[in-house]
C-alpha atoms as a PDB file:
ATOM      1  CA  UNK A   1     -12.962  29.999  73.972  1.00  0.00           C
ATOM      2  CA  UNK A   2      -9.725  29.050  75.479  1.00  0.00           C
ATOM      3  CA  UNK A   3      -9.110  25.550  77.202  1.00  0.00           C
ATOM      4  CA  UNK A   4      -7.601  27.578  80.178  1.00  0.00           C
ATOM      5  CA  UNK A   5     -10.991  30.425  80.582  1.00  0.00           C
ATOM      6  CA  UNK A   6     -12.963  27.057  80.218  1.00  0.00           C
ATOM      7  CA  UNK A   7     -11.142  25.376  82.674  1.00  0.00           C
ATOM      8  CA  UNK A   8     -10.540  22.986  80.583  1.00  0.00           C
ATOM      9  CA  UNK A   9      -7.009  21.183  80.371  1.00  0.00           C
ATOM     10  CA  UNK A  10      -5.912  20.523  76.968  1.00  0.00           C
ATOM     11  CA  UNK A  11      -5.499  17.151  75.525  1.00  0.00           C
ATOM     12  CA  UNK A  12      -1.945  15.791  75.272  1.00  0.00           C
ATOM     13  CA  UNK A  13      -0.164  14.452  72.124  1.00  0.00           C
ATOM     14  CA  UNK A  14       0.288  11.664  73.994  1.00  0.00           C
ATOM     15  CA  UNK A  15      -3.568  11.030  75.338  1.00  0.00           C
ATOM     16  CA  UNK A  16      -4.229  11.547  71.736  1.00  0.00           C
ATOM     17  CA  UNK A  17      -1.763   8.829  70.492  1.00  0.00           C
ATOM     18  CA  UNK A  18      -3.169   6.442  72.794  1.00  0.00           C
ATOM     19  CA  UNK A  19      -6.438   6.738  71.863  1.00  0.00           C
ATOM     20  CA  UNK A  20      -5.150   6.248  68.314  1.00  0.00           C
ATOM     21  CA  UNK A  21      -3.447   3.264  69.287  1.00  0.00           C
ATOM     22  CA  UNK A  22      -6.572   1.865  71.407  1.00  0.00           C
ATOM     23  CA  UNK A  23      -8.743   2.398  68.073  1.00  0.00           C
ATOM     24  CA  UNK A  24      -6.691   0.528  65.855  1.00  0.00           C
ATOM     25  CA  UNK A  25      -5.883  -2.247  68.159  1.00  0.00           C
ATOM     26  CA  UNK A  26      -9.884  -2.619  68.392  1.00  0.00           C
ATOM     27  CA  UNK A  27     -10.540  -2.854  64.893  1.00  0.00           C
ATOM     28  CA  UNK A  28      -7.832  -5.419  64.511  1.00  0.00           C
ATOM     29  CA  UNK A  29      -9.051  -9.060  64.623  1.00  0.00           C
ATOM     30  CA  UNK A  30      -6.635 -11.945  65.294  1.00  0.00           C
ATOM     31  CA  UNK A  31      -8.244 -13.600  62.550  1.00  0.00           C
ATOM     32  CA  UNK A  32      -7.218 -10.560  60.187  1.00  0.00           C
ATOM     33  CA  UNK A  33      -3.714 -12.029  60.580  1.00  0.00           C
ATOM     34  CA  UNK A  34      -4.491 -15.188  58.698  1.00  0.00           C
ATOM     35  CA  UNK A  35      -6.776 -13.830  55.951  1.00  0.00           C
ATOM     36  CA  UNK A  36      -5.327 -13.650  52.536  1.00  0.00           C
ATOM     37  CA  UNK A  37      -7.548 -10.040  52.379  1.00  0.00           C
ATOM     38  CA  UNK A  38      -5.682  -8.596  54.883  1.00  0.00           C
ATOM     39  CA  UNK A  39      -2.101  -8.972  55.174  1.00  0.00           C
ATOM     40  CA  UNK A  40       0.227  -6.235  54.514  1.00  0.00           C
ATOM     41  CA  UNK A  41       2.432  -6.146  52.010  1.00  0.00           C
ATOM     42  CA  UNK A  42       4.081  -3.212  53.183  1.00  0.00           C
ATOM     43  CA  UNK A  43       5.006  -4.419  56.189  1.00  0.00           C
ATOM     44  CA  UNK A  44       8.682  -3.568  56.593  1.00  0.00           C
ATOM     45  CA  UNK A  45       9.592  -7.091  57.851  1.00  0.00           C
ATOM     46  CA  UNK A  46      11.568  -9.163  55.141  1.00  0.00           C
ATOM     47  CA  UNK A  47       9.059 -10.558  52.857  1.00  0.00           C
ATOM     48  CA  UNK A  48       9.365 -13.597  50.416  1.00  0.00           C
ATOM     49  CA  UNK A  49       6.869 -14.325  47.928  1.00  0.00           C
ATOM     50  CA  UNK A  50       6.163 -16.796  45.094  1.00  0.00           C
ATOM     51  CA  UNK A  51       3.773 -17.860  43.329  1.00  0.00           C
ATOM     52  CA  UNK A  52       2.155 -19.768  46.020  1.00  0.00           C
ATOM     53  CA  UNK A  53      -0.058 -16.981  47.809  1.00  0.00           C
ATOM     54  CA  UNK A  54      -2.103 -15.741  44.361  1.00  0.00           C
ATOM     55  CA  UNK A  55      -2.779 -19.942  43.822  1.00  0.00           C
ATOM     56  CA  UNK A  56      -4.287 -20.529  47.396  1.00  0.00           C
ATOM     57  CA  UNK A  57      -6.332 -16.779  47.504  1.00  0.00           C
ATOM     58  CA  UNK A  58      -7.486 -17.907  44.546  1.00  0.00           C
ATOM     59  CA  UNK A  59      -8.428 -21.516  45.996  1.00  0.00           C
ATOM     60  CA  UNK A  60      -6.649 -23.575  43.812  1.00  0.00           C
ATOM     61  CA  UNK A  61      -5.110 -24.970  46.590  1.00  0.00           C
ATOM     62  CA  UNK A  62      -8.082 -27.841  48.371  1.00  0.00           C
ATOM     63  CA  UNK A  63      -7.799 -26.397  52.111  1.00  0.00           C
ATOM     64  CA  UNK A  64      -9.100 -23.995  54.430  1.00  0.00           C
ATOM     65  CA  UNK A  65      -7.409 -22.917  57.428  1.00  0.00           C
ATOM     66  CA  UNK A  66      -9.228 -23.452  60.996  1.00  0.00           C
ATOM     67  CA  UNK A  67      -8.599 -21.301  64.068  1.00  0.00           C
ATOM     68  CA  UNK A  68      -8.319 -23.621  67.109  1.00  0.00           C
ATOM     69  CA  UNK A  69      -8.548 -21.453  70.462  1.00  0.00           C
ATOM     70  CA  UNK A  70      -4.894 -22.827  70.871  1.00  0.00           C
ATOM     71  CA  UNK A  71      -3.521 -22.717  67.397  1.00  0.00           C
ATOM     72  CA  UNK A  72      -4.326 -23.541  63.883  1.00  0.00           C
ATOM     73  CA  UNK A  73      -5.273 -26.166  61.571  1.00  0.00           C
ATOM     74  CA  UNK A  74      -5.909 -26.801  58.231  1.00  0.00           C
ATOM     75  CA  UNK A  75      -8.991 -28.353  56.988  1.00  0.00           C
ATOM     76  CA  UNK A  76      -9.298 -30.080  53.583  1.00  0.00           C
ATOM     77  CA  UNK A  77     -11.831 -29.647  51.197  1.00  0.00           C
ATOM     78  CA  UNK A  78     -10.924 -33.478  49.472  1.00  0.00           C
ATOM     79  CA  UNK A  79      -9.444 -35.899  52.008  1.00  0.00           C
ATOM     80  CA  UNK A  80      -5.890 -35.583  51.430  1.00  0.00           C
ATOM     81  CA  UNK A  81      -5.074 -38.982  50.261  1.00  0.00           C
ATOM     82  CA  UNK A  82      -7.198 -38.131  47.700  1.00  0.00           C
ATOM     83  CA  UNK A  83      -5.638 -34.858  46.688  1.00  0.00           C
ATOM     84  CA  UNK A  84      -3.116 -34.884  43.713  1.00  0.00           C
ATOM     85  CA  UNK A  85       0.569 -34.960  44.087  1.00  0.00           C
ATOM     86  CA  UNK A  86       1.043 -33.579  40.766  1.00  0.00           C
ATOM     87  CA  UNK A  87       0.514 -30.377  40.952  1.00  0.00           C
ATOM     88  CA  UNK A  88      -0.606 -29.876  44.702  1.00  0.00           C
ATOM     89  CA  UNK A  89       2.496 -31.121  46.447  1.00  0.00           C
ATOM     90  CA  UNK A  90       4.497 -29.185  43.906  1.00  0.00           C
ATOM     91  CA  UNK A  91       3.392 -26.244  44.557  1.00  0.00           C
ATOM     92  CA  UNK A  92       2.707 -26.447  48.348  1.00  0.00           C
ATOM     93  CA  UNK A  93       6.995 -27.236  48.197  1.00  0.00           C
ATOM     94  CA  UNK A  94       6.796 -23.814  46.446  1.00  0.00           C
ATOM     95  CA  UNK A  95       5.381 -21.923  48.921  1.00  0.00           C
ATOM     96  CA  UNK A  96       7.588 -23.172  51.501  1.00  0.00           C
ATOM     97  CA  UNK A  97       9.757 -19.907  50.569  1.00  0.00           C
ATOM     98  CA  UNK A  98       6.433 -17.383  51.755  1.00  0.00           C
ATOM     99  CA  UNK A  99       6.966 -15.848  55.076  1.00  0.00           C
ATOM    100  CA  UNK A 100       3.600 -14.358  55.250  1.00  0.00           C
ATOM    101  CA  UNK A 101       0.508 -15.199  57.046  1.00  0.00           C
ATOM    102  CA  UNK A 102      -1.706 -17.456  55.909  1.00  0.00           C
ATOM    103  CA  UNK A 103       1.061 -18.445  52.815  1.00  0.00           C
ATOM    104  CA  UNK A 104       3.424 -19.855  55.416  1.00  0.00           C
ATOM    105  CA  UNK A 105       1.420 -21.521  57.547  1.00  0.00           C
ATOM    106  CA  UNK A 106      -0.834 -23.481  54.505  1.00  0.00           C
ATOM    107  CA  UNK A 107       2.164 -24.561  52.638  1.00  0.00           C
ATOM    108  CA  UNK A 108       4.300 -25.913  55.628  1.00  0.00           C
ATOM    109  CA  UNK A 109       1.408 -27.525  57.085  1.00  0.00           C
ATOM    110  CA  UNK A 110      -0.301 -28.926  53.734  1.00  0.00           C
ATOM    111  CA  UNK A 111       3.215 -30.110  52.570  1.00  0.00           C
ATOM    112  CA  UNK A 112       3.615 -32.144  56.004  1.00  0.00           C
ATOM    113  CA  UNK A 113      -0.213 -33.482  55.643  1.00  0.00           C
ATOM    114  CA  UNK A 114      -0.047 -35.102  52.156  1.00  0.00           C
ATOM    115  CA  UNK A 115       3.126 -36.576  53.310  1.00  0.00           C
ATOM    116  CA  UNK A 116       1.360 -38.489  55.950  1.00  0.00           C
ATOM    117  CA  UNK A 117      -1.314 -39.845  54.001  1.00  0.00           C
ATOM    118  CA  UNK A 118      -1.437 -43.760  53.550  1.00  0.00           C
ATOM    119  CA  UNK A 119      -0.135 -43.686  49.926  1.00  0.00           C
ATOM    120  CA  UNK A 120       1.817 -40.439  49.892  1.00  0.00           C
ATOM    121  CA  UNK A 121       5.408 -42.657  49.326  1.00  0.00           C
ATOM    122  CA  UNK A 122       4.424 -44.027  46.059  1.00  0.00           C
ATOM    123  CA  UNK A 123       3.158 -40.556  45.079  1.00  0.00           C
ATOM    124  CA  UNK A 124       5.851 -38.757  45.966  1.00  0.00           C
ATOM    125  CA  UNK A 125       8.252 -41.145  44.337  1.00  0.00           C
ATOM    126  CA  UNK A 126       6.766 -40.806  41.088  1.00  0.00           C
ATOM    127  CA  UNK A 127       7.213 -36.499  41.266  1.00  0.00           C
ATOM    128  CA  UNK A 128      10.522 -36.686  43.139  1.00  0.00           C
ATOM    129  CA  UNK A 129      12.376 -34.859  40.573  1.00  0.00           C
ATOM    130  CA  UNK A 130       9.835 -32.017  40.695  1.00  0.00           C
ATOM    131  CA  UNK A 131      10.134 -31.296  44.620  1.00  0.00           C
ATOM    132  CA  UNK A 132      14.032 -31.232  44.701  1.00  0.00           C
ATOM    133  CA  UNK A 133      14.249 -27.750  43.547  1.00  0.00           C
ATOM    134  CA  UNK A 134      11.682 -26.037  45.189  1.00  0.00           C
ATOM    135  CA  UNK A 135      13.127 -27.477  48.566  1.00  0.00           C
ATOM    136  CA  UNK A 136      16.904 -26.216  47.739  1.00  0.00           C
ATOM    137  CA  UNK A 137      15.232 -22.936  46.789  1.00  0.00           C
ATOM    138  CA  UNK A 138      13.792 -23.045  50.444  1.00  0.00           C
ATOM    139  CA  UNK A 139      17.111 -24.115  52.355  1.00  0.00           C
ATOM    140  CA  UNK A 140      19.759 -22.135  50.898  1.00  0.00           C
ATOM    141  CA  UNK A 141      17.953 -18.731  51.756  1.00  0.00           C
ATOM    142  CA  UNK A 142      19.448 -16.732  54.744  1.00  0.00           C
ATOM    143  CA  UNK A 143      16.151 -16.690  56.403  1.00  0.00           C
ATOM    144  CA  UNK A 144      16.374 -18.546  59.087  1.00  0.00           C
ATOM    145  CA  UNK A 145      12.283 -19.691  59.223  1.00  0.00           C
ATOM    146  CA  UNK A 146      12.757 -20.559  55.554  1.00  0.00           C
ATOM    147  CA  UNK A 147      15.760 -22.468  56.259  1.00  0.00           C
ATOM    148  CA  UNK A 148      14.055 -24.391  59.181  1.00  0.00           C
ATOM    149  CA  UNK A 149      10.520 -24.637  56.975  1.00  0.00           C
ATOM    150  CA  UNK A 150      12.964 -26.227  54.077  1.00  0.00           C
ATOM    151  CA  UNK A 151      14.847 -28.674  56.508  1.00  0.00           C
ATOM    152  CA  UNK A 152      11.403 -30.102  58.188  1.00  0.00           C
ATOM    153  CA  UNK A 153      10.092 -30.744  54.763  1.00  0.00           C
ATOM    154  CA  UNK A 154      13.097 -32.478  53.576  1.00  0.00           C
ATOM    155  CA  UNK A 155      13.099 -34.371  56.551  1.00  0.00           C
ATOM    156  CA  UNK A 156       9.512 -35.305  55.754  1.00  0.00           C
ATOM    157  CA  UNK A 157      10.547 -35.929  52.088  1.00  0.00           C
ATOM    158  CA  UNK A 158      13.061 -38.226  53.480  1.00  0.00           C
ATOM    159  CA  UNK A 159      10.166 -40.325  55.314  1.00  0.00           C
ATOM    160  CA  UNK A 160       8.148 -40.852  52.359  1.00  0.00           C
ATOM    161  CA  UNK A 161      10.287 -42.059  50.153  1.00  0.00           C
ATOM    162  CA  UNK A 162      13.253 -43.888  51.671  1.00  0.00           C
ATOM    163  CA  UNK A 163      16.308 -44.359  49.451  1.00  0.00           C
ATOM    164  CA  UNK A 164      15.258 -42.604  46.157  1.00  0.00           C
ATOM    165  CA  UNK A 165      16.159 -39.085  48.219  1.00  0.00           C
ATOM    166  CA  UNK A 166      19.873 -40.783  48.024  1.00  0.00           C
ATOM    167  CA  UNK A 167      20.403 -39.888  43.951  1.00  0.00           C
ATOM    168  CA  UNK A 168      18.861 -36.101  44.929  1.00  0.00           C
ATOM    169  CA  UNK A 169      20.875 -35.561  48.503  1.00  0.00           C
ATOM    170  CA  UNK A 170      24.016 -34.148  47.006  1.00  0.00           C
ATOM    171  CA  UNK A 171      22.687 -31.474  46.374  1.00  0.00           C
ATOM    172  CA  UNK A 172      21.583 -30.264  49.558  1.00  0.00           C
ATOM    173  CA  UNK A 173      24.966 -30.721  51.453  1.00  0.00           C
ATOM    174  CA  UNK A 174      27.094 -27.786  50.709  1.00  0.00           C
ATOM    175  CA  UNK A 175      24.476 -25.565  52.169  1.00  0.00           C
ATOM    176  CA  UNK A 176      23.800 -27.927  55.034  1.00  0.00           C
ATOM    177  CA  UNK A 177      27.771 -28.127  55.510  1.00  0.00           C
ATOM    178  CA  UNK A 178      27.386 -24.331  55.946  1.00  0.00           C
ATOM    179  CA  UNK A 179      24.718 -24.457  58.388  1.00  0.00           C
ATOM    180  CA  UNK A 180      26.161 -27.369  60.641  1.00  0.00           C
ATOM    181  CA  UNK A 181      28.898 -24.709  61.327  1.00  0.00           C
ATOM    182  CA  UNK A 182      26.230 -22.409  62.925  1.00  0.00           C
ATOM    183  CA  UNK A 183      25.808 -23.882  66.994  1.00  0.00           C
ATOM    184  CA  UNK A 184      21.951 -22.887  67.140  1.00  0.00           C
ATOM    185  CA  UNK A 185      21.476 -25.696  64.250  1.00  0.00           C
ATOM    186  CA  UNK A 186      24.286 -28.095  64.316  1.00  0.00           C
ATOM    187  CA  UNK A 187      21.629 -30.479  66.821  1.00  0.00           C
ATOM    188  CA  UNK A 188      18.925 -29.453  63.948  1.00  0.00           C
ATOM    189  CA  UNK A 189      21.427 -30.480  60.953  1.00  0.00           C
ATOM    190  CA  UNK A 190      22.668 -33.744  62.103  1.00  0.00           C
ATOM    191  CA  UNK A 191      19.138 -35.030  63.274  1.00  0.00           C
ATOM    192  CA  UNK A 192      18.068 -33.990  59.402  1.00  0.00           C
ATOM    193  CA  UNK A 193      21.388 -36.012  58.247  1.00  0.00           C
ATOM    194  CA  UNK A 194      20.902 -38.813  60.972  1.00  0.00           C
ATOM    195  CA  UNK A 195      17.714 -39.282  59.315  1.00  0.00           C
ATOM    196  CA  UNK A 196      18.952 -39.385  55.667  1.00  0.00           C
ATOM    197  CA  UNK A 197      20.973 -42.217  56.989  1.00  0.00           C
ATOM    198  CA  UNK A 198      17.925 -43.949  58.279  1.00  0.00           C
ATOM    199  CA  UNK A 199      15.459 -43.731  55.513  1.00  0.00           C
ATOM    200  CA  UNK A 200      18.191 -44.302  52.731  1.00  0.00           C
ATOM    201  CA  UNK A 201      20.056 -47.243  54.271  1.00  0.00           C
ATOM    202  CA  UNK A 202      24.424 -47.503  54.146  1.00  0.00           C
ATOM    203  CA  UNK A 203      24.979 -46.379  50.912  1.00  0.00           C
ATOM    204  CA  UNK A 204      23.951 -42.780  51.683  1.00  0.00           C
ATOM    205  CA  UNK A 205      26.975 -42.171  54.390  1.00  0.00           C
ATOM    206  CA  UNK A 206      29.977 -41.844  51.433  1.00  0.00           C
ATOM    207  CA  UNK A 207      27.378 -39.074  49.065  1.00  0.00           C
ATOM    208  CA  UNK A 208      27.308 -37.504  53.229  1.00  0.00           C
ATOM    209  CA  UNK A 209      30.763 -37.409  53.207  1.00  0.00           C
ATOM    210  CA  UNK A 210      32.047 -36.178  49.380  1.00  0.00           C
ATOM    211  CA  UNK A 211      30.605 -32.758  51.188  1.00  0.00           C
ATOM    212  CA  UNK A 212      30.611 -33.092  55.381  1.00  0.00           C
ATOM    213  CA  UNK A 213      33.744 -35.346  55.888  1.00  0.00           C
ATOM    214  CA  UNK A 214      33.976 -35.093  59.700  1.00  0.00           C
ATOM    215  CA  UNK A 215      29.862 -36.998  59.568  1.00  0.00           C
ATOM    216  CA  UNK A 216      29.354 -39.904  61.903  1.00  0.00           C
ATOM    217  CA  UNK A 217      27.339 -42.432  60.860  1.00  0.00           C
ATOM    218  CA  UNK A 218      24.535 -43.739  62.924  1.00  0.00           C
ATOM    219  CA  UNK A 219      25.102 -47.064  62.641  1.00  0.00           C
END
């Protein structure tokens, strides 16, 4: 029987794709986004991985993540002054380069935690040389949340341990030279070289300016 000798109107293409639409955005749970499970890695957005995501799906790294009605936390298995540097910090600077859900999110906010624990500057100090790299992996990429994820945890970096960043800084200023030239993080770049200054005392302003003459120094 016809739609019309029914009287009957028949569905439109675009009723149909709406109820399509209404389907899939019911079996889609917020929380989907931050399970290792279910992310997409098809998803035609630029996508960066390392080695980072198959360590914490496979929970080798000692967190879970929490979701907070207002945003998201991690929660650690082992207090994290109690978590080990060597390899946990090294490999949390690794996935600094992920820009997928959860990766991103763990490694940014697990590399910022261990930093603030109570003994994190002697810890650090002691795997310096092992956290360099990663984090100049992280800040020379184009991507401009990898950039920003790289800068905040060099920043942090810079906290922990003072002036033993100044023998490792060199080799972060060419591509922070390049970046200072871009307005939207010139403010960004000279807080992140402001605080080099800080942490690593007066002798840190003439390695500053072998690469970004026209610096000012804070002091």
């Amino acid at each position: 029987m016809s739609f019309s000798r029914a009287g009957l109107s028949k569905p439109s293409s675009s009723n149909t794709s709406n109820e399509s639409a209404t389907t899939s955005a019911k079996s889609f749970k917020p929380s989907d986004k931050l399970n290792p499970k279910t992310v997409d890695f098809f998803n035609t957005r630029e996508i960066q991985k390392t080695a980072f995501g198959t360590i914490y799906t496979n929970g080798g790294i000692p967190c879970r993540l929490v979701h907070g009605s207002v945003k998201n936390k991690l929660m650690w298995n082992t207090p994290p002054e109690k978590v080990p540097f060597d390899p946990i910090l090294v490999i949390l600077a690794e996935g600094l380069r992920e820009t997928q859900h959860p990766f991103n999110f763990v490694a940014r906010e697990g590399f910022k935690d261990l930093l603030q624990t109570h003994n994190a500057s002697e810890k650090a100090i002691e795997i310096l040389p092992k956290l360099i790299i990663p984090i100049k992996n992280a800040i020379v990429l184009d991507n401009d949340e990898i950039f920003e994820s790289g800068l905040n945890a060099l920043v942090q970096l810079s906290d922990a341990v003072g002036s033993y960043l100044n023998a490792h800084i060199k080799i972060y200023l060419s591509i922070l030279c390049r970046r200072l030239t871009q307005r939207k993080y010139k403010d960004q770049v000279t807080d992140a070289l402001n605080k080099f200054e800080q942490n690593g005392g007066k002798e840190v302003v003439p390695i500053i300016k072998t690469k970004i003459p026209t610096y000012n120094s804070v002091t």
